[in-house]
Structure formats: structure tokens, C-alpha cells
Protein backbone atom coordinates (compact mmCIF):
# COMPACT_ATOMS: atom_id res chain seq x y z
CA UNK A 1 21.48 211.99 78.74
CA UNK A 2 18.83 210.25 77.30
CA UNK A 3 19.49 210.84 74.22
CA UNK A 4 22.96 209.84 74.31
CA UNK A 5 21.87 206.79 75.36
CA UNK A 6 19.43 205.85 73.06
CA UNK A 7 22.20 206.80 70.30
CA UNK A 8 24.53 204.45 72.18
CA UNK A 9 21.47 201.75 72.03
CA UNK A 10 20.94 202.28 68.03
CA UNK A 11 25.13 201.99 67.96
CA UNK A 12 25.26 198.81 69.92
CA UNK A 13 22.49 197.40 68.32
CA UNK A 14 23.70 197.85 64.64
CA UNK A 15 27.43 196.47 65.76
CA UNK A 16 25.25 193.11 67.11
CA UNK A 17 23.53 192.70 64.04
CA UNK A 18 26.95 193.43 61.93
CA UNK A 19 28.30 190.48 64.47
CA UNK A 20 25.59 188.34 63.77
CA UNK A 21 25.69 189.07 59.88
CA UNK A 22 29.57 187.88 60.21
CA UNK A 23 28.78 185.37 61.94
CA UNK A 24 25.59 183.99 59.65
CA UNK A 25 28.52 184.25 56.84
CA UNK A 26 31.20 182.54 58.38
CA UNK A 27 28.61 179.37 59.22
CA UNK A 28 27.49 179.61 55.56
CA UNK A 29 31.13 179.00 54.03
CA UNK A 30 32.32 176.77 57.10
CA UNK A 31 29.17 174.87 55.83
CA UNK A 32 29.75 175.19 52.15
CA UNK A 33 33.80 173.60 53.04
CA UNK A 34 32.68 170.43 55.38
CA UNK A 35 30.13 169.78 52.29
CA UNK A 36 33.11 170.38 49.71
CA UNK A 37 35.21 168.37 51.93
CA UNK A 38 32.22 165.65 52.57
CA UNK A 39 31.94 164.90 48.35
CA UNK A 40 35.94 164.85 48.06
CA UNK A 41 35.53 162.31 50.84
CA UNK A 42 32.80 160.16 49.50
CA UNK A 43 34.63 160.59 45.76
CA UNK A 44 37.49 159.26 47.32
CA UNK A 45 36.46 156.46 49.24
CA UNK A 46 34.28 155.58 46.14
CA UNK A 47 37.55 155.70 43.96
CA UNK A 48 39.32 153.33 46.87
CA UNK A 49 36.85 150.86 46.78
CA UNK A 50 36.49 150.63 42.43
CA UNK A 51 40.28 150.28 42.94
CA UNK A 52 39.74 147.71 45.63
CA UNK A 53 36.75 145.89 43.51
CA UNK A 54 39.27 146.02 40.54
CA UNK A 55 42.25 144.68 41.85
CA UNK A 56 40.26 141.67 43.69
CA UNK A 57 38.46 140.71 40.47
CA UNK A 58 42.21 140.74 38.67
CA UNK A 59 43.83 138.70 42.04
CA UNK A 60 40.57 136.18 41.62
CA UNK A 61 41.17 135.57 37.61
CA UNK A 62 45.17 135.22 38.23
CA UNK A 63 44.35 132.61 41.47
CA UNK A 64 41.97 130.54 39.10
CA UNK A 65 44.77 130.58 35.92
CA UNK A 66 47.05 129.59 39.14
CA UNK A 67 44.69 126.85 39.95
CA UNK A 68 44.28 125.30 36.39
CA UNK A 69 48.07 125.04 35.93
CA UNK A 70 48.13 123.23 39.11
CA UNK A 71 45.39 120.78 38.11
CA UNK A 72 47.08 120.43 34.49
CA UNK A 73 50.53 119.60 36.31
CA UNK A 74 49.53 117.68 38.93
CA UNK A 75 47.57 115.59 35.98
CA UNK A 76 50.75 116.10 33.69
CA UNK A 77 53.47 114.36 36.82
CA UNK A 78 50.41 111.26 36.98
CA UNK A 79 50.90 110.77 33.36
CA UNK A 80 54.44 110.58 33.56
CA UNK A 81 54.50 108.26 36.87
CA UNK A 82 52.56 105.78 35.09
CA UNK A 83 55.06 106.43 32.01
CA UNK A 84 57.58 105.05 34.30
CA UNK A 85 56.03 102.47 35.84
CA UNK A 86 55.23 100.70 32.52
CA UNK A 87 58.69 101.68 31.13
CA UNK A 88 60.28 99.82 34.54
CA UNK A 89 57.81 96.96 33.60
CA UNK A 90 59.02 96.78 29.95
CA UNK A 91 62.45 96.92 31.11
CA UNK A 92 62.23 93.86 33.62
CA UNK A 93 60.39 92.09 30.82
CA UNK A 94 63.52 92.82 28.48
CA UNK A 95 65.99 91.85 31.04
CA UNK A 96 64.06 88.62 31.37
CA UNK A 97 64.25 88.04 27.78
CA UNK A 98 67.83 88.53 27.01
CA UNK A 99 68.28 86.39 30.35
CA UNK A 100 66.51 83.51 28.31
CA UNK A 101 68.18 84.35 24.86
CA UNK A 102 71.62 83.99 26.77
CA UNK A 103 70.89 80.87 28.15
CA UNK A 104 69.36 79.61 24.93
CA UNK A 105 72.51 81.38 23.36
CA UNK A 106 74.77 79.39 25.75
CA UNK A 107 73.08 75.87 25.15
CA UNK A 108 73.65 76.03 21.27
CA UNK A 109 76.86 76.83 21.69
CA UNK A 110 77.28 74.59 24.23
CA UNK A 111 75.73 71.80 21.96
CA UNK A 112 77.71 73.17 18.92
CA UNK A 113 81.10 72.75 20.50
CA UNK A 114 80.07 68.92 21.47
């Protein structure tokens, strides 16, 4: 009886450690995949954020072109509203003067006729 037992003691305990040498194994590659997994992570998030670097750097150079043509038209429509200010000026000056030369104009003939 004793005997039997002791064999079914030496049975049990090699299944245990065969369980616990499965076990030991699976936590080595479950470990080995969530650090896998962890570097893919971190690769990616590193790739996302170069991306995200890049494309703000691009967005910032195309806002300050953006910005220049803004300042270059707003100093381009200046230019031309004082353009037409002193065009409007020249033009009431003109008026004026062919006012004067009509009037002149009419005197002479006015005097020639007489």
C-alpha cells in the first residue's frame, strides 16, 4: 500500500512540475508578445507623432506664405486707393480747366462775333 502510494506521490509530483514547466513557458512567450507588441506600439506612436511634427511644420510654412500674400495685398489695394484718389483729384482739376477754357472759349467768340 505504501508503496503504491509513494509511486502515486513520484507520479503526481512529476505531472506538477510538467504543469509548472508549461506554465513557466507559456509566461515566457506571453511575455516575449506584450514586449513585441509594446515596441510595435512605441514604433508606432513614434511614427504618428514624426507624421504629426511633419505635417505641422508644412501647415506653419504654408500659414506664413498665407500671411505674406496678405500683407503684400493688403499693401498692394493701399497703393491703388491712393491711385484713385489722386486720379479723382486730377480729374476735378481737369474738369475745372476745360470749365475755364470754355468760358475763355465763349468770351472770344463772344468778342469775335461783336
Amino acid at each position: 500500500q505504501m508503496h503504491l502510494t509513494t509511486s502515486e506521490k513520484n507520479e503526481l509530483a512529476r505531472s506538477l512540475e510538467m504543469v509548472q514547466n508549461q506554465l513557466q513557458e507559456k509566461e515566457s512567450e506571453i511575455k516575449r508578445e506584450a514586449s513585441e507588441y509594446k515596441d510595435r506600439l512605441l514604433q508606432a506612436e513614434k511614427e504618428h507623432q514624426d507624421a504629426l511634427t511633419k505635417a505641422n511644420r508644412k501647415n506653419e510654412v504654408e500659414i506664413e506664405a498665407c500671411h505674406e500674400k496678405i500683407s503684400l495685398l493688403e499693401h498692394f489695394i493701399s497703393s491703388q486707393k491712393l491711385e484713385i484718389e489722386h486720379l479723382k483729384s486730377n480729374k476735378e482739376q481737369l474738369n475745372n480747366s476745360l470749365k475755364e477754357a470754355n468760358q475763355a472759349l465763349g468770351e472770344l467768340l463772344k468778342t469775335k462775333v461783336r
